[in-house]
Protein backbone atom coordinates (compact mmCIF):
# COMPACT_ATOMS: atom_id res chain seq x y z
CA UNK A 1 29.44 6.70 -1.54
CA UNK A 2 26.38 6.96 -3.07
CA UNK A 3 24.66 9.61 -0.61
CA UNK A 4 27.46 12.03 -1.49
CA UNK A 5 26.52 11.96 -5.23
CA UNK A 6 22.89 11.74 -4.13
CA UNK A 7 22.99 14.28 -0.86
CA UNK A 8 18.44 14.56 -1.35
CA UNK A 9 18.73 10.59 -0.71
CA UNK A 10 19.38 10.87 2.77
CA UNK A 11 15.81 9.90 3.83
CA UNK A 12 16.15 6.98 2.24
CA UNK A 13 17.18 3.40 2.44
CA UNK A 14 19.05 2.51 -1.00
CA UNK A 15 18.74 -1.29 -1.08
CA UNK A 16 20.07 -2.51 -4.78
CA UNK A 17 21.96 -0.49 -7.65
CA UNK A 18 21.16 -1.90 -10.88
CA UNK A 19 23.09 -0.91 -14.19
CA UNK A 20 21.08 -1.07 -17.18
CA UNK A 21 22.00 -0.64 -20.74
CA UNK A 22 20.63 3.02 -20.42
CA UNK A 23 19.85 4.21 -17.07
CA UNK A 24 20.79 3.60 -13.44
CA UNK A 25 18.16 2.08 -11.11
CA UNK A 26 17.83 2.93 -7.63
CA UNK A 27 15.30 0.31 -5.29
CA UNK A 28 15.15 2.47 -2.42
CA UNK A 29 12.33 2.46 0.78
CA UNK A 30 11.53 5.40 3.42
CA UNK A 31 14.43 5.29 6.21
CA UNK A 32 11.29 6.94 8.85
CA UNK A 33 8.99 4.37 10.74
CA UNK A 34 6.07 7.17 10.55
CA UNK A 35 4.59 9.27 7.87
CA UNK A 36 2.48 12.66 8.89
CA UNK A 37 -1.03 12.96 7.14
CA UNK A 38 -1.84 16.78 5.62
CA UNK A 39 -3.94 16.92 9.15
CA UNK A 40 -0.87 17.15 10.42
CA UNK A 41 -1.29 13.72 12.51
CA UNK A 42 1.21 11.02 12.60
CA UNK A 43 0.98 7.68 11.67
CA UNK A 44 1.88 4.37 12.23
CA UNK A 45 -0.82 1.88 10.40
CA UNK A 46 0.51 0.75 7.56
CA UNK A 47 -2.32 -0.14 5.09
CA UNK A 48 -0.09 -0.97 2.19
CA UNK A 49 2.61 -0.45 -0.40
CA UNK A 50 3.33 0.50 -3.66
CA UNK A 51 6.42 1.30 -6.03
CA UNK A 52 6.70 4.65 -7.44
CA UNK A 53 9.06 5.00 -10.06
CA UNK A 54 11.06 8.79 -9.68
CA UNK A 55 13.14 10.14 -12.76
CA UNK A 56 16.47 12.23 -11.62
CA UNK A 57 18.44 13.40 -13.20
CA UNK A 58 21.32 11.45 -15.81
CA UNK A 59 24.78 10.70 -14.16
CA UNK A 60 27.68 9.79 -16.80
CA UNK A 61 25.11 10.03 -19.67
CA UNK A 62 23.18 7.50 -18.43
CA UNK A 63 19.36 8.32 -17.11
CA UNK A 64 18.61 7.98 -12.92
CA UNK A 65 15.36 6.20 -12.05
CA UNK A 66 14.65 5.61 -8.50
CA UNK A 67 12.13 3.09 -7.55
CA UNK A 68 10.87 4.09 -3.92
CA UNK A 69 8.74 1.57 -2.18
CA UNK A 70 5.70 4.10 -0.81
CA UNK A 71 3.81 2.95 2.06
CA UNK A 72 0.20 4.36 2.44
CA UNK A 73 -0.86 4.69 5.74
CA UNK A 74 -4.13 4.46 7.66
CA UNK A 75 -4.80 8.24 9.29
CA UNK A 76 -5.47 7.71 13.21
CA UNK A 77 -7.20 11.16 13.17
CA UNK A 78 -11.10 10.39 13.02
CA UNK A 79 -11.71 14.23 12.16
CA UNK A 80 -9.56 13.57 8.97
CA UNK A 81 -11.28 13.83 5.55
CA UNK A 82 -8.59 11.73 4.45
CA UNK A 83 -8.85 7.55 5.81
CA UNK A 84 -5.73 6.88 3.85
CA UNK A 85 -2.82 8.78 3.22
CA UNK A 86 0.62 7.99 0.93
CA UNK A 87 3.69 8.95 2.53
CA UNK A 88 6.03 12.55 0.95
CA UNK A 89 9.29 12.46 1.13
CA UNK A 90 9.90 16.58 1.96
CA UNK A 91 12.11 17.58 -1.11
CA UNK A 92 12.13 14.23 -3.17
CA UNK A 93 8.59 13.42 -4.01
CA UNK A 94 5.25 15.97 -4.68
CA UNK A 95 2.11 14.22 -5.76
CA UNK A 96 1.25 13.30 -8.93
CA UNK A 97 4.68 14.23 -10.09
CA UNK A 98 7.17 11.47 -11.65
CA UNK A 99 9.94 14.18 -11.86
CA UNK A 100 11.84 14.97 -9.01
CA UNK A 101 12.36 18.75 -7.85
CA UNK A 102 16.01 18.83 -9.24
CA UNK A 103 15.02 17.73 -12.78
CA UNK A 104 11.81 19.57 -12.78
CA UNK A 105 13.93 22.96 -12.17
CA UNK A 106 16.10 21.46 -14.76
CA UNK A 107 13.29 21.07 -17.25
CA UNK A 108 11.38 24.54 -16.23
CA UNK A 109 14.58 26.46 -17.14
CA UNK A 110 14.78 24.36 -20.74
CA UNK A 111 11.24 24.91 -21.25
CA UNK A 112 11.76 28.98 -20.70
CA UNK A 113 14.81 28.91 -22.92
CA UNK A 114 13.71 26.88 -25.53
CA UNK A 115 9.69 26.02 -25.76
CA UNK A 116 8.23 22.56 -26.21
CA UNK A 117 10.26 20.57 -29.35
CA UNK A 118 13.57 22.33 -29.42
CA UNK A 119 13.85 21.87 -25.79
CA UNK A 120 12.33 18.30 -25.63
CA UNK A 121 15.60 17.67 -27.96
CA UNK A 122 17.88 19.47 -25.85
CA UNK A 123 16.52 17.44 -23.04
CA UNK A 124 17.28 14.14 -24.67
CA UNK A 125 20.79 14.68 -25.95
CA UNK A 126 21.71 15.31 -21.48
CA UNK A 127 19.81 12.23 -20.67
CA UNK A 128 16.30 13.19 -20.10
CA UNK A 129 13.35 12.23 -22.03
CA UNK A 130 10.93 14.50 -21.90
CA UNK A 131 7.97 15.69 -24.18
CA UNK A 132 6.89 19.24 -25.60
CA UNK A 133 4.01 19.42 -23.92
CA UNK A 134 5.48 18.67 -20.16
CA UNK A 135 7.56 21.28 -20.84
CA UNK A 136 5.09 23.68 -21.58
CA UNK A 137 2.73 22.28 -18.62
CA UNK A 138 6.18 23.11 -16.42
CA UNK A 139 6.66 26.79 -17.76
CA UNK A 140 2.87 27.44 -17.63
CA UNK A 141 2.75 26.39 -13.66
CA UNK A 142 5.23 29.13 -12.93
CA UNK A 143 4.44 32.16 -11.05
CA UNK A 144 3.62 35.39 -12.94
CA UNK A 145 6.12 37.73 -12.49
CA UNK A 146 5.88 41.39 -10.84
CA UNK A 147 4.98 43.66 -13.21
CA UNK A 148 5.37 46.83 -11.59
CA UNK A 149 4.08 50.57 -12.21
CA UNK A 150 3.60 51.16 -16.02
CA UNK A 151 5.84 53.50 -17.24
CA UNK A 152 5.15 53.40 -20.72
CA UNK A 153 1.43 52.41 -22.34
CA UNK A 154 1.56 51.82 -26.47
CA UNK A 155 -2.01 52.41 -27.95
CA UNK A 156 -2.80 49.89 -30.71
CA UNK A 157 -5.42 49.92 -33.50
CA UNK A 158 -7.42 46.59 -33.91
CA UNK A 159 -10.75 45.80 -36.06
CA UNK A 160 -14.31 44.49 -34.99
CA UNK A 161 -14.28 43.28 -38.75
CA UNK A 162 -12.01 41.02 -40.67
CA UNK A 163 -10.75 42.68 -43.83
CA UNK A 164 -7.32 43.48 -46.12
CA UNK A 165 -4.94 44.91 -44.28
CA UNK A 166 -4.37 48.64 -43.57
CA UNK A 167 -1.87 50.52 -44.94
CA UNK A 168 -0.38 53.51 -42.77
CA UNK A 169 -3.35 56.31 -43.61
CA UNK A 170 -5.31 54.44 -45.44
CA UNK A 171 -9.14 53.99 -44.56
CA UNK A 172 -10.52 50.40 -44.11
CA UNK A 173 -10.95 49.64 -48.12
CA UNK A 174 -7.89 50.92 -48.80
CA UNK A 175 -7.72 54.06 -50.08
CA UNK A 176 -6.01 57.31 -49.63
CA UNK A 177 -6.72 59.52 -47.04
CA UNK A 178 -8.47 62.43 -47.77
CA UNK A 179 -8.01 66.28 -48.04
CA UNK A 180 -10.48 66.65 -45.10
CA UNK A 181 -9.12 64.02 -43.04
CA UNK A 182 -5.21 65.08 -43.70
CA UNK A 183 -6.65 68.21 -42.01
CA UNK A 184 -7.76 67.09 -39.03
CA UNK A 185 -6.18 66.97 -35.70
CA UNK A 186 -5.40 63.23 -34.84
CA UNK A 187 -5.14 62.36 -30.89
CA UNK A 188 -2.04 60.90 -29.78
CA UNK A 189 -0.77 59.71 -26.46
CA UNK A 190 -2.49 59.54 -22.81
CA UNK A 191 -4.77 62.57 -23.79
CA UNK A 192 -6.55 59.83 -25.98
CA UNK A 193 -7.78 58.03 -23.24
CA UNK A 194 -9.24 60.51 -21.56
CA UNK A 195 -13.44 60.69 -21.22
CA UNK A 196 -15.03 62.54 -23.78
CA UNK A 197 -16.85 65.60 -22.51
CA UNK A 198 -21.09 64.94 -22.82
């Protein structure tokens, strides 16, 4: 029953439910006898265990936390950098991350909608607590779009010096253009950007 609602869960072993007052806890422990280092090297050596506590995301209002019992493992390669290793479950777990990939995608697409405080609100009214800044860290980790050829390039004006603001044809203190400058031709558009002949 439960790995229908939970279809990701199928690596694991879900050994209690427990209902609290406001979230669901899942003790759960990796079904797999073996864990593969980033050498690419399986292993068997258990060197110990751990509980890492995962946040999913909230089923009938209520919040999903999944306690999975990690087992870190002794690496049999003697090439490895790495003596020790914890064990990934491949689409469940990523390290240093409580979140799992469902809510994170959840949370990214909150953060792009509504920024850090508005969307930290949204996040608690469907059952997630989250704060501002985690959503920002979330929408700043995403890829850069493809920009693409420029079609169309604005030219701005900007100041070396800090001083009253401009008006439209007004010098830098603010007054009126002159006569003489009225007269002369003003450069506009992508000829503007072209070198100056010595």
């Amino acid at each position: 029953m439960l790995l229908k609602l939970f279809p990701y869960l199928s690596a694991l072993v879900i050994e209690e439910v427990e209902r609290r007052p406001d979230k669901v806890v899942l003790r759960t422990r990796v079904r797999a006898a073996t864990a593969a280092c980033r050498c690419g090297r399986s292993s068997v050596r258990v060197r110990g265990r751990y509980v890492r506590k995962l946040g999913d995301l909230a089923v009938g209002g209520l919040g999903v936390v999944i306690e999975l019992c990690i087992r870190r493992f002794r690496c049999e390669n003697s090439a490895c950098p790495a003596v020790t290793f914890a064990e990934q479950v491949a689409g469940l777990t990523t390290p240093h991350s409580r979140p799992t990939p469902l809510p994170r995608g959840v949370l990214t697409q909150i953060g792009l909608a509504l920024a850090g405080r508005a969307g930290a609100r949204l996040a608690s009214v469907v059952g997630t607590t989250v704060g501002k800044d985690m959503l920002l860290r979330l929408v700043r980790a995403l890829p850069e779009p493809d920009v693409g050829e420029v079609e169309v390039l604005g030219v701005d004006d900007f100041a070396f010096r800090k001083g009253p603001p401009l008006r439209h044809g007004a010098d830098r203190h603010g007054h009126p253009p002159s006569a003489a400058s009225l007269r002369r031709p003003r450069r506009r558009g992508p000829g503007c950007l072209a070198p100056r002949p010595p």
